[in-house]
N, C-alpha and C. Protein backbone atom coordinates (compact mmCIF):
# COMPACT_ATOMS: atom_id res chain seq x y z
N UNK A 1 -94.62 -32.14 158.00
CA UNK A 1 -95.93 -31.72 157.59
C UNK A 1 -96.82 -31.67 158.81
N UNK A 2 -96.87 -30.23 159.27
CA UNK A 2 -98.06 -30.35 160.51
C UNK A 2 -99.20 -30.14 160.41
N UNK A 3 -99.79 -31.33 161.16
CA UNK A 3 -101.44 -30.82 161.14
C UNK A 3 -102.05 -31.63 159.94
N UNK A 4 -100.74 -32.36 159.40
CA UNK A 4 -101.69 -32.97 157.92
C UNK A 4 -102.44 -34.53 158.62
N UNK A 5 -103.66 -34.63 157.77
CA UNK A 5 -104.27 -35.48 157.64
C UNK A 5 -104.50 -36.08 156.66
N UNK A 6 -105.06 -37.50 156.29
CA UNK A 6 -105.11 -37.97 155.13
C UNK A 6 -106.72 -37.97 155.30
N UNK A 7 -107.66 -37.58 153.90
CA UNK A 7 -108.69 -37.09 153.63
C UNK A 7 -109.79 -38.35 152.91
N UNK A 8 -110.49 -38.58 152.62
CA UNK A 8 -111.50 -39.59 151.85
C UNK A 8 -110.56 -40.10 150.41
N UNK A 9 -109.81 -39.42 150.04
CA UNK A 9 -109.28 -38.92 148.65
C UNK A 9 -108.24 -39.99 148.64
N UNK A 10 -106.78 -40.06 150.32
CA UNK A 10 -106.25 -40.28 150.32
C UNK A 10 -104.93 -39.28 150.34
N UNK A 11 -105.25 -38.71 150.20
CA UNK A 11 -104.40 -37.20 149.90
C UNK A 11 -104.30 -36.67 151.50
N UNK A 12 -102.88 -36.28 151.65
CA UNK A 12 -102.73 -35.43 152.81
C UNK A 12 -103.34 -33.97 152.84
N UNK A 13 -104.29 -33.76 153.69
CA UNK A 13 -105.10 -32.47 154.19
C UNK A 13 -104.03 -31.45 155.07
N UNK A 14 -104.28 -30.47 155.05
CA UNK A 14 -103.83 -29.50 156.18
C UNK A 14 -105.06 -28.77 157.01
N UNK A 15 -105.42 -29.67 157.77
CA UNK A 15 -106.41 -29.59 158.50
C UNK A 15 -106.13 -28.23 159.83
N UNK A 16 -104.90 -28.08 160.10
CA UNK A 16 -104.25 -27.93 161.27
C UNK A 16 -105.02 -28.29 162.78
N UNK A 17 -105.61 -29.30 162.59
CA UNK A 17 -106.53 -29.61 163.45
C UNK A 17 -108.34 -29.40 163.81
N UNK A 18 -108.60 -28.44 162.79
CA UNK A 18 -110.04 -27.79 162.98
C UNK A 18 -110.69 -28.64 162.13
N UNK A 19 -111.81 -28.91 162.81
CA UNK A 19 -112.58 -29.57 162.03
C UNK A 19 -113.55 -29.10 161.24
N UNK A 20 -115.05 -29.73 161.39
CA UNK A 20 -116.30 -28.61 161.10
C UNK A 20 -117.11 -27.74 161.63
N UNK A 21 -116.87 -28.47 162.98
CA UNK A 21 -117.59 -27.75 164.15
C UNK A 21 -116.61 -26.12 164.60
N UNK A 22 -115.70 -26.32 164.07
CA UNK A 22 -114.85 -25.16 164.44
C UNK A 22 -114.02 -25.32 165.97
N UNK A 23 -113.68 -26.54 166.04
CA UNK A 23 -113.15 -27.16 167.52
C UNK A 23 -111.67 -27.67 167.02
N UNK A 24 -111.15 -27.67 167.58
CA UNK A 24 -109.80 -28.65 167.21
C UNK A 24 -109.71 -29.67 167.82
N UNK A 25 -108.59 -30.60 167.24
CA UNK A 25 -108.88 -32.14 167.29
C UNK A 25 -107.92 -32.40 168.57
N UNK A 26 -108.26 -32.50 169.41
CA UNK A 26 -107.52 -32.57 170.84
C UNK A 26 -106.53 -33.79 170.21
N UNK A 27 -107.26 -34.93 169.80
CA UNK A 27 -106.59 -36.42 169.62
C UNK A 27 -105.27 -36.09 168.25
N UNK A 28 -105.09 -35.41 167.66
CA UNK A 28 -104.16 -34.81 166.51
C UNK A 28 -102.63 -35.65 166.80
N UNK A 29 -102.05 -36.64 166.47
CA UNK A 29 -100.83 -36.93 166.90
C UNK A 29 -99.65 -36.12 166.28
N UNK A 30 -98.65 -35.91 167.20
CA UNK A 30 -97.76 -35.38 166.41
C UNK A 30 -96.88 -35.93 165.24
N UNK A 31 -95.84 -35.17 164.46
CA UNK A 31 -95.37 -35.82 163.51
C UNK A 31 -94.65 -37.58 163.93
N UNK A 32 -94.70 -38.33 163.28
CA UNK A 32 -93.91 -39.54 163.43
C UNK A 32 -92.65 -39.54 163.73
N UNK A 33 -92.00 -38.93 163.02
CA UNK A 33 -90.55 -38.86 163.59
C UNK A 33 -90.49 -38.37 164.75
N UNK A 34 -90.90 -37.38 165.30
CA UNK A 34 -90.82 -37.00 166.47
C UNK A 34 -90.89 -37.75 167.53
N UNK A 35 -92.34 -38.43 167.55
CA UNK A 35 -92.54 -39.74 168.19
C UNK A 35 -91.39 -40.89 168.53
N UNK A 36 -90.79 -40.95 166.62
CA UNK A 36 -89.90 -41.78 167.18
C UNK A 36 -88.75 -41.16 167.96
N UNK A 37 -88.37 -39.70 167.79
CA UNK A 37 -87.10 -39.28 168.06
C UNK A 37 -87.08 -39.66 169.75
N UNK A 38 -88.51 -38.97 170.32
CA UNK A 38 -88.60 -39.49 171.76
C UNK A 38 -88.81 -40.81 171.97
N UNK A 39 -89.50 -42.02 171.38
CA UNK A 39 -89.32 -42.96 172.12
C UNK A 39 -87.98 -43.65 172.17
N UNK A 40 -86.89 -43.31 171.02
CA UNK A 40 -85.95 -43.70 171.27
C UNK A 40 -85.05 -43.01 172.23
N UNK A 41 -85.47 -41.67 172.51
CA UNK A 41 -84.64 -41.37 174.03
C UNK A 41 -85.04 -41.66 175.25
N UNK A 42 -86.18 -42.41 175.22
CA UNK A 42 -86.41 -42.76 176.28
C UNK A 42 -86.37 -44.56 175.95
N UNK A 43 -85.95 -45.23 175.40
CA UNK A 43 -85.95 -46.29 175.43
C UNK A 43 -83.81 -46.91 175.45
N UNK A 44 -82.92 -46.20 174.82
CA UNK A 44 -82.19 -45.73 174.93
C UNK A 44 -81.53 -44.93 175.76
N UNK A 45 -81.98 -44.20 176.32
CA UNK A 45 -81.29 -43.16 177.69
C UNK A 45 -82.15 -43.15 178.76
N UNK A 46 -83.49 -42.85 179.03
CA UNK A 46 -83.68 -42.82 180.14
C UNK A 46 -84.19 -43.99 180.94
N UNK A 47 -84.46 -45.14 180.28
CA UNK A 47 -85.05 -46.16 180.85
C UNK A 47 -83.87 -47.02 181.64
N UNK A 48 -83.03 -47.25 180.76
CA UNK A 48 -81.59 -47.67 181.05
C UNK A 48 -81.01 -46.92 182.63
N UNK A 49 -80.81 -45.62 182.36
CA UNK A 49 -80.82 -44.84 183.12
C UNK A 49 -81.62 -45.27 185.06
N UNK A 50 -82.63 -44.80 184.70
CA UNK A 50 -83.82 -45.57 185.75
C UNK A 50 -83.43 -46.23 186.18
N UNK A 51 -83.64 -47.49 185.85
CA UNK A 51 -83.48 -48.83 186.51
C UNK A 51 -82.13 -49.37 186.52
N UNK A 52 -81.15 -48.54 186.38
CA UNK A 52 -79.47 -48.45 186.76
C UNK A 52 -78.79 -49.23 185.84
N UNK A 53 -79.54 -49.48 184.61
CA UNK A 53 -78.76 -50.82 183.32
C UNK A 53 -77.19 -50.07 183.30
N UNK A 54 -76.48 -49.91 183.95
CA UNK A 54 -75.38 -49.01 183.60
C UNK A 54 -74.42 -49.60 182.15
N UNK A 55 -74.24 -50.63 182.06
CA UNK A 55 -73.78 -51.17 180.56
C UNK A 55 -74.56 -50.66 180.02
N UNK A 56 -75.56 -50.70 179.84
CA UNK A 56 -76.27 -50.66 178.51
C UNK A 56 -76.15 -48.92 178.47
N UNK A 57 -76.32 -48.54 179.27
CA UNK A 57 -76.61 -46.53 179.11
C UNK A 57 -74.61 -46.15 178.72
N UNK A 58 -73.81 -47.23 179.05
CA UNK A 58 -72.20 -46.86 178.63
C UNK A 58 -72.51 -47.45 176.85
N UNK A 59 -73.21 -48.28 176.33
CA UNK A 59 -73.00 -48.75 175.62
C UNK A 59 -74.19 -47.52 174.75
N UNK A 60 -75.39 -47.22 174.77
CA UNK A 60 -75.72 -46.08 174.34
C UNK A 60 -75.31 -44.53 174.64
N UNK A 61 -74.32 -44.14 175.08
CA UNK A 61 -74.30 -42.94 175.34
C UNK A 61 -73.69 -42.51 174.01
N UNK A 62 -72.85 -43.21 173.23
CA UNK A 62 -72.70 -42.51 172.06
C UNK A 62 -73.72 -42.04 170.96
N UNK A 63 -74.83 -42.79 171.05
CA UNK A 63 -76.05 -41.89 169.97
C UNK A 63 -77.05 -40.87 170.69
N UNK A 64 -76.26 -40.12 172.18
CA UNK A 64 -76.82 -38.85 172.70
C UNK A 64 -76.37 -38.01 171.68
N UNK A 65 -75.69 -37.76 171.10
CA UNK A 65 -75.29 -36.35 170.38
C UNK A 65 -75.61 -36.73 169.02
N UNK A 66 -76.12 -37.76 168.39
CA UNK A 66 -77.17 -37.64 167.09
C UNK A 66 -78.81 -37.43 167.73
N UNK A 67 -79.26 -37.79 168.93
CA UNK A 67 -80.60 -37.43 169.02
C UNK A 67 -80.36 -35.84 169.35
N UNK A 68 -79.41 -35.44 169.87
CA UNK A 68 -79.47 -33.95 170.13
C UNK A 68 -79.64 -33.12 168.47
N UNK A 69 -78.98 -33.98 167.33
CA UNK A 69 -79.04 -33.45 166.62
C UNK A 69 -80.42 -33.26 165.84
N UNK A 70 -80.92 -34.78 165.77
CA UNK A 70 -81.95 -34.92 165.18
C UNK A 70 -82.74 -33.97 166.12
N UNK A 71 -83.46 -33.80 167.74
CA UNK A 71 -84.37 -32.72 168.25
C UNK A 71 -83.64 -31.41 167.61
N UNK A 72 -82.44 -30.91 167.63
CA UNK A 72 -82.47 -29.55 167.20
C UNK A 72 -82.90 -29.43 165.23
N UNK A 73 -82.70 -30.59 164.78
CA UNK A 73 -83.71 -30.64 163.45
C UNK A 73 -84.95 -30.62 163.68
N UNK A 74 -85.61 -31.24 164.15
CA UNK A 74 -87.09 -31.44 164.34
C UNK A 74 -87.74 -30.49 164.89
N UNK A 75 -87.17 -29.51 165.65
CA UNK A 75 -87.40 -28.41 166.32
C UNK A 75 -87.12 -27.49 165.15
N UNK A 76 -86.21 -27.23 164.66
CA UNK A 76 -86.39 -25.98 163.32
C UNK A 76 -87.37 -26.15 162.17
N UNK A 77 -87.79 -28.05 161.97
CA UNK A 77 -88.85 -28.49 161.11
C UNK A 77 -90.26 -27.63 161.66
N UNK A 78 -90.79 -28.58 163.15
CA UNK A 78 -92.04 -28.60 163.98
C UNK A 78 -92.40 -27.24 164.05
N UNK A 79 -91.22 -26.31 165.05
CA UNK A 79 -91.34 -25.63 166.16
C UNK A 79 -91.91 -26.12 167.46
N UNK A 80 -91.56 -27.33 167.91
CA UNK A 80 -91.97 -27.86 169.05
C UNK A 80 -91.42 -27.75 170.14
N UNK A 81 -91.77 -27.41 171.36
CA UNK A 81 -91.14 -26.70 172.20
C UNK A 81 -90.80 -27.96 172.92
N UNK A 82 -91.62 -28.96 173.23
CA UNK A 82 -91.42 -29.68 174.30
C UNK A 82 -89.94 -30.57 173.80
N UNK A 83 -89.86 -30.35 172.30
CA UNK A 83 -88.39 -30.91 171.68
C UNK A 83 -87.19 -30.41 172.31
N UNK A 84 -87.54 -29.45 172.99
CA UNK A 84 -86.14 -28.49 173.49
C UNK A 84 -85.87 -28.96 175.21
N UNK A 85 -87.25 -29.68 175.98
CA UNK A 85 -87.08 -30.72 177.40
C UNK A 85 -86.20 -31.40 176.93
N UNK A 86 -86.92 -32.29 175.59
CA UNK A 86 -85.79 -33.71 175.57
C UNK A 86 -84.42 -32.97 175.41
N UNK A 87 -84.27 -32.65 174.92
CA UNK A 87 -82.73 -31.73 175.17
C UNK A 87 -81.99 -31.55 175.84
N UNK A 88 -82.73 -31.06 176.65
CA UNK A 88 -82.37 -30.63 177.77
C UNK A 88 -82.37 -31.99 179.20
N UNK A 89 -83.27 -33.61 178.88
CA UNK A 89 -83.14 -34.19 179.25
C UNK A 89 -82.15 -34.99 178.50
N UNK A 90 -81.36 -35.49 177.47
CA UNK A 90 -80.10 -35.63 176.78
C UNK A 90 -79.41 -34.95 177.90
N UNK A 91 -79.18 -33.94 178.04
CA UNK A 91 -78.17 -32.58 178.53
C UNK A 91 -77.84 -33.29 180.13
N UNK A 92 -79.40 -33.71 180.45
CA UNK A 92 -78.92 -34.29 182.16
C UNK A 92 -78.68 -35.66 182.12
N UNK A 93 -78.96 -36.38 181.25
CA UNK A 93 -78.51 -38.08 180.89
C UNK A 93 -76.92 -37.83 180.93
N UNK A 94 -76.23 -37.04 179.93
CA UNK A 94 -74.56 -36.76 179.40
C UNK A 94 -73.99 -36.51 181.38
N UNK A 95 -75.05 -35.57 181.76
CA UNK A 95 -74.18 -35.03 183.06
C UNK A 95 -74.13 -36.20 183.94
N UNK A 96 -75.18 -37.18 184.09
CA UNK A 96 -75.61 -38.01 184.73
C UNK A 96 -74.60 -39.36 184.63
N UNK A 97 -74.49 -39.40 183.12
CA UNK A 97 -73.11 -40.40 182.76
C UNK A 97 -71.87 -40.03 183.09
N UNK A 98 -71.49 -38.81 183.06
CA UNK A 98 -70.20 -38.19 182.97
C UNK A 98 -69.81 -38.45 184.65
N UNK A 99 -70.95 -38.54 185.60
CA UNK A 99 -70.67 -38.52 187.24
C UNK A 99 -70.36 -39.74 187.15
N UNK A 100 -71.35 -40.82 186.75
CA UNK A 100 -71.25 -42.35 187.05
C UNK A 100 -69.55 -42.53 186.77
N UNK A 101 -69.30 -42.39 185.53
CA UNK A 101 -67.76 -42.45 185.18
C UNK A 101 -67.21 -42.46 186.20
N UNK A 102 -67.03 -41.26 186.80
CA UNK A 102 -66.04 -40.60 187.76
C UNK A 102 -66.31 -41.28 188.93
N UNK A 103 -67.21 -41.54 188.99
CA UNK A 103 -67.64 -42.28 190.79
C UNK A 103 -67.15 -43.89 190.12
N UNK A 104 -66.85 -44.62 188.77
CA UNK A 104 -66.16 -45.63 188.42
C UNK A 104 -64.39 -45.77 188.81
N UNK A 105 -64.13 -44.16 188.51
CA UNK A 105 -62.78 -43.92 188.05
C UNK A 105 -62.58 -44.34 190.08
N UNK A 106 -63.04 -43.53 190.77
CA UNK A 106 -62.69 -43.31 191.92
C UNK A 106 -62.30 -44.59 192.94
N UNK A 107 -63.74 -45.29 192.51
CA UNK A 107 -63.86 -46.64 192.97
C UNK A 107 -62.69 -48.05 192.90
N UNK A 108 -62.38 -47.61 191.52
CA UNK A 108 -61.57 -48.34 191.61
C UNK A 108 -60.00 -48.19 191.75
N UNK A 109 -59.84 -46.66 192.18
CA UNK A 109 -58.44 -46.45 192.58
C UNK A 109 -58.73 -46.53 194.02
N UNK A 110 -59.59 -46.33 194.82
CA UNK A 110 -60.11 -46.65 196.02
C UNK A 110 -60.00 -48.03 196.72
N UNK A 111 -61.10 -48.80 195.69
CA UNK A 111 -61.07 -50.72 196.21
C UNK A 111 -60.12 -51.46 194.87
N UNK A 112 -59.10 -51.05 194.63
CA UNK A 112 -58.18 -51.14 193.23
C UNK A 112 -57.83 -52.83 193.62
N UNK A 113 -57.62 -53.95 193.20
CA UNK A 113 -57.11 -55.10 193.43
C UNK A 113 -55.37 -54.68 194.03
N UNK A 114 -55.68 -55.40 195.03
CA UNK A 114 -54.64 -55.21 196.31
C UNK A 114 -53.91 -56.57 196.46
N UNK A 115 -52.58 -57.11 195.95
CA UNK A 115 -51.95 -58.14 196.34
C UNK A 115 -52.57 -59.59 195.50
N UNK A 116 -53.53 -59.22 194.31
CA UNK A 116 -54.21 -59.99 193.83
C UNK A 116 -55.33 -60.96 194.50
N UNK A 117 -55.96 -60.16 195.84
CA UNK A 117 -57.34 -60.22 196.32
C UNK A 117 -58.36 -59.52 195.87
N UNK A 118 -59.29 -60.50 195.56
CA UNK A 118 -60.65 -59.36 195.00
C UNK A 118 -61.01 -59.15 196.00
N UNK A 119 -61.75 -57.65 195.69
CA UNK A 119 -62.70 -57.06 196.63
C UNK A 119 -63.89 -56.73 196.37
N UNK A 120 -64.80 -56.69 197.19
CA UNK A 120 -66.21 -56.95 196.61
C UNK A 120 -66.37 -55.61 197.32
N UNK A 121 -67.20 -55.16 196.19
CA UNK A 121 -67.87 -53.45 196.41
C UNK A 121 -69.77 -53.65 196.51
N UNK A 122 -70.45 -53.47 197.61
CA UNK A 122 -71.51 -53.50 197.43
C UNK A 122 -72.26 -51.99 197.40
N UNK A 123 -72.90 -51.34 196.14
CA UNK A 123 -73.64 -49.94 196.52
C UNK A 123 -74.63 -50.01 196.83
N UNK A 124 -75.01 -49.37 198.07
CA UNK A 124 -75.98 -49.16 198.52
C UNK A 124 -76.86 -47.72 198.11
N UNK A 125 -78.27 -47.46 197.84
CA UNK A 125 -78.70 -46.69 197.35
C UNK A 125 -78.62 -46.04 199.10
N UNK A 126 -78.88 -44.37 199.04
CA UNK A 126 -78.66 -43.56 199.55
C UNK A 126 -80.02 -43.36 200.57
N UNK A 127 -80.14 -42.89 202.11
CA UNK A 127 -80.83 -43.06 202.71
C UNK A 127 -81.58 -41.91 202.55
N UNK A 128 -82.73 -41.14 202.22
CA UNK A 128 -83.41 -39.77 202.20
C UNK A 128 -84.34 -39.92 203.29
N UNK A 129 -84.43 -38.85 204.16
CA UNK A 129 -85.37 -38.65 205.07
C UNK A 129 -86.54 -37.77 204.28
N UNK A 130 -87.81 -37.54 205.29
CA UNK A 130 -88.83 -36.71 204.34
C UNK A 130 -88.19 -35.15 204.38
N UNK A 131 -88.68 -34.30 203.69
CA UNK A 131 -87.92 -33.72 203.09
C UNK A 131 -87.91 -32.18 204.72
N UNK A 132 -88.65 -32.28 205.21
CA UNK A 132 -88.75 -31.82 206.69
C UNK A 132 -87.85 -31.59 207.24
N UNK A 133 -87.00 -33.26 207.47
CA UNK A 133 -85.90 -33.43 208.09
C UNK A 133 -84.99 -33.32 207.46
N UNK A 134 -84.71 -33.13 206.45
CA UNK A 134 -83.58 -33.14 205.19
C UNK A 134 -83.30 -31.14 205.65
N UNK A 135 -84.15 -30.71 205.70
CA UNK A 135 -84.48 -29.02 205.40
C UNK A 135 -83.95 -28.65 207.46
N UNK A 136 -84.25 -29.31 207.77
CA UNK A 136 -84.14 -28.60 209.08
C UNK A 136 -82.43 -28.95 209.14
N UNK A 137 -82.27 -30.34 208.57
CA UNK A 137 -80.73 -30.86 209.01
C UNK A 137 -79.49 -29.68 208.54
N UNK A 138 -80.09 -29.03 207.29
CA UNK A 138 -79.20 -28.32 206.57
C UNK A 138 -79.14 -26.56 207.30
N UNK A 139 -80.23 -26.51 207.58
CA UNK A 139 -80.42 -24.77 208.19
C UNK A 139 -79.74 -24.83 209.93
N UNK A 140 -80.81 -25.98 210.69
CA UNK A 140 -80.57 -25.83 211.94
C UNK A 140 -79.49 -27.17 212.26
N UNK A 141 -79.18 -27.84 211.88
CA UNK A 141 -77.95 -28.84 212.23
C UNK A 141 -79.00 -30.31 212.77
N UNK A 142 -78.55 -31.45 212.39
CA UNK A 142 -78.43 -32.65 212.95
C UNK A 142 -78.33 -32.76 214.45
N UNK A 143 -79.99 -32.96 215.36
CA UNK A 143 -79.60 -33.16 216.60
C UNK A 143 -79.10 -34.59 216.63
N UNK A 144 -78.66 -34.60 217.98
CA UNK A 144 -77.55 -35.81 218.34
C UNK A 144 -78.32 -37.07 217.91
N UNK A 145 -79.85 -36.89 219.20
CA UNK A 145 -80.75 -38.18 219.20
C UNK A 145 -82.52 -37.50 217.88
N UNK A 146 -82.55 -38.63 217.50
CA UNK A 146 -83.94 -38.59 216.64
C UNK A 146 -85.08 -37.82 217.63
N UNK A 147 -85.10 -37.78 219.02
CA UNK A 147 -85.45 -37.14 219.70
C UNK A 147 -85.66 -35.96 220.10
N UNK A 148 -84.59 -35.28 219.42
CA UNK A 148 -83.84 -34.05 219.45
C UNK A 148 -84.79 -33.16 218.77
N UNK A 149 -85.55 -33.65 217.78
CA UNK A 149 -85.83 -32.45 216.68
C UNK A 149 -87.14 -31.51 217.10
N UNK A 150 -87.11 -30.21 217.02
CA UNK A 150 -88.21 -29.91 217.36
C UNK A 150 -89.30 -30.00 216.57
N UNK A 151 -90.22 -30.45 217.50
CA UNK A 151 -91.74 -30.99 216.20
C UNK A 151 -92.39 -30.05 215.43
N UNK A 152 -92.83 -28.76 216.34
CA UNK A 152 -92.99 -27.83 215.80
C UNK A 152 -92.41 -26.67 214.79
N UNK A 153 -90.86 -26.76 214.57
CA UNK A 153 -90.19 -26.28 213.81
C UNK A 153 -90.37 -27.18 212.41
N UNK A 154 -90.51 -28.85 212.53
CA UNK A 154 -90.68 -29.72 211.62
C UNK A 154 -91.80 -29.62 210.84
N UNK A 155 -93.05 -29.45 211.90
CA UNK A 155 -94.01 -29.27 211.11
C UNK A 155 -94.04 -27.73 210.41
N UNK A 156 -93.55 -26.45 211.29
CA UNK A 156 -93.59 -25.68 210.24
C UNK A 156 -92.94 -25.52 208.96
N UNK A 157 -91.86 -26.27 208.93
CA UNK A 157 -90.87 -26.51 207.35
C UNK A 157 -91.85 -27.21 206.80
N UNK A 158 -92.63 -28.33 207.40
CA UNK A 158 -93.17 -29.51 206.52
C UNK A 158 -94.56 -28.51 205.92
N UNK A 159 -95.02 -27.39 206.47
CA UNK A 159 -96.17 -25.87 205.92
C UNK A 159 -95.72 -25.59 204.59
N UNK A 160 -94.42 -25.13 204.96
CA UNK A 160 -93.14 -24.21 204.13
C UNK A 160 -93.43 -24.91 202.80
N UNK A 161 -92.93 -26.02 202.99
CA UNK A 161 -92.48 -27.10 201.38
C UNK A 161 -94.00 -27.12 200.69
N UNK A 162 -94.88 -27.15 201.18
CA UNK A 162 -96.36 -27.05 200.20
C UNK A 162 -96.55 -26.29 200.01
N UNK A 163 -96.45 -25.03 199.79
CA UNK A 163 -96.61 -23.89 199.29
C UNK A 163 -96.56 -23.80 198.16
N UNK A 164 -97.10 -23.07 197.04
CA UNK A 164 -96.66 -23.09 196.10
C UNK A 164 -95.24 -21.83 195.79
N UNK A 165 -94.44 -22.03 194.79
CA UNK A 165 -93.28 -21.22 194.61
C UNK A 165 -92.44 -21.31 195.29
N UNK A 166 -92.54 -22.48 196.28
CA UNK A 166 -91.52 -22.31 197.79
C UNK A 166 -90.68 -22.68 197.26
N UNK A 167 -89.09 -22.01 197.74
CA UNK A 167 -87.28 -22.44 197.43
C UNK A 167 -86.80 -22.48 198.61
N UNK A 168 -85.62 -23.00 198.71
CA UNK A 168 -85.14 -23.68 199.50
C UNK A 168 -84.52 -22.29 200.50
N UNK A 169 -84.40 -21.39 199.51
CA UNK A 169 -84.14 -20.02 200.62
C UNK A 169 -84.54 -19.52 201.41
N UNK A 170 -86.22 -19.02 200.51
CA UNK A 170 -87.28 -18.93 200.98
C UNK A 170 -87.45 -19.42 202.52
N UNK A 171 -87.58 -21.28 202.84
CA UNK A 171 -87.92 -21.22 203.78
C UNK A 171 -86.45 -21.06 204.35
N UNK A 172 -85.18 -21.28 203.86
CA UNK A 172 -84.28 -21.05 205.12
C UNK A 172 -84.35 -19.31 205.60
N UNK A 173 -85.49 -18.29 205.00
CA UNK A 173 -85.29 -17.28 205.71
C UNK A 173 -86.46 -17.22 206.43
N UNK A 174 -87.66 -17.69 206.00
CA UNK A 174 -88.34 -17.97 207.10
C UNK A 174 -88.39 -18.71 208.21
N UNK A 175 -87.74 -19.48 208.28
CA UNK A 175 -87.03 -20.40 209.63
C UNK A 175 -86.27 -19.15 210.58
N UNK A 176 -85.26 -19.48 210.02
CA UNK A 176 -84.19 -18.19 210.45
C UNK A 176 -85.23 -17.10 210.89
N UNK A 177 -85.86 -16.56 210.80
CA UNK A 177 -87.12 -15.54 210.95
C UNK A 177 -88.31 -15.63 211.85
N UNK A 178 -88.21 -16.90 212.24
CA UNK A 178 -89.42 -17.40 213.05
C UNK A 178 -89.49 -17.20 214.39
N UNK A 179 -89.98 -17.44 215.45
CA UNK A 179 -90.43 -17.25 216.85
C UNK A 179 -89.75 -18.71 217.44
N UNK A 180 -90.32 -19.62 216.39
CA UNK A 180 -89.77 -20.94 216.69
C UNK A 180 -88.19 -20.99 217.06
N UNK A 181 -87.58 -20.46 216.33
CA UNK A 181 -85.94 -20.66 216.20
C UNK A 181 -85.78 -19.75 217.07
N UNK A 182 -86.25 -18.70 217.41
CA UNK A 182 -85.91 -17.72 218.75
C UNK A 182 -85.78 -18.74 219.92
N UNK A 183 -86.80 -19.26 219.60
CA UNK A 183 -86.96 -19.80 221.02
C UNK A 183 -85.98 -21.11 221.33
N UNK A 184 -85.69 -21.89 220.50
CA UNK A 184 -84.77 -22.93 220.21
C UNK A 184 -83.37 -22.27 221.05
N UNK A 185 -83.25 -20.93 220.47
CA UNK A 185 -81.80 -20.36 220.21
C UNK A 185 -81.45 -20.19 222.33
N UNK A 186 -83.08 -19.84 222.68
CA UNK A 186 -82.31 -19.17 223.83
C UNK A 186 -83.18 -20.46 225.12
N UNK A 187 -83.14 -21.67 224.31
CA UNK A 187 -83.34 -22.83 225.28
C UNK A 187 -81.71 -23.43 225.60
């Protein structure tokens, strides 16, 4: 029931939000279920997720494909679009589990108990540079020393990435294209 309200009467209204003034009710919550359908995917999949609970996201991944069901209900109920993100965030939770697996499977044919010594696996989260140096490493290569990089090529990628609409092509053809990289090329 969208848009209903309950009235002086007690009776659900179909207000669809307009009031008297002829304004709509910004504050209007959506249906309840819905509410709940998302807080349980995010209390359930993505929170777990986040903060790396990995049991617990192995131990919920089987009620991903009833919330998929319930959003593609609630979505033919509502017509709510933003029902079709969570979906589509389900869609990257499943892909997201399906890697962890495999980086499990690997691990332990990798550090597998050897001669009946344990081995201790410590993961370390992954080192990211700003995204400058990430962009130059991939187009123009990893100089030897941190020294190496040209500043001015850095700062013009670091132009590039604020842009709006900018892709990752984009600037690798404007790099590739530049005066800067000419000049790199024939130092």
């Amino acid at each position: 029931m969208r848009g209903g309200n309950f009235s002086l009467s007690g009776k659900i209204s179909q207000s669809n939000g307009i009031n008297l003034t002829g304004r709509t009710n910004k504050y209007e919550s959506e249906p309840i279920d819905v509410q709940h359908v998302k807080l349980q995917i995010m209390s359930t999949v993505l929170f777990p997720i986040i903060s790396q609970q990995w049991v617990k996201v192995m131990e919920n991944r089987f009620f991903i494909a009833s919330l998929k069901a319930k959003i593609n209900d609630l979505h033919l109920i509502y017509g709510l679009n933003d029902l079709l993100f969570y979906k589509d965030v389900l869609l990257l939770a499943e892909a997201m589990i399906a890697e962890h697996e495999e980086v499990n499977i690997l691990e332990k044919k990798l550090y597998g108990k050897l001669n009946d010594v344990g081995t201790i696996v410590f993961r370390t989260k992954m080192i990211k540079l700003k995204a400058e140096y990430e962009i130059y490493n991939f187009i123009i290569g990893k100089p030897l020393h941190i020294n190496d990089y040209n500043l001015d090529m850095l700062h013009y990628i670091q132009q590039l990435t604020i842009q709006e609409n900018m892709t990752f092509d984009k600037i690798k053809s404007y790099v590739l294209e530049s005066n800067i990289i000419k000049n790199l090329n024939t130092n």
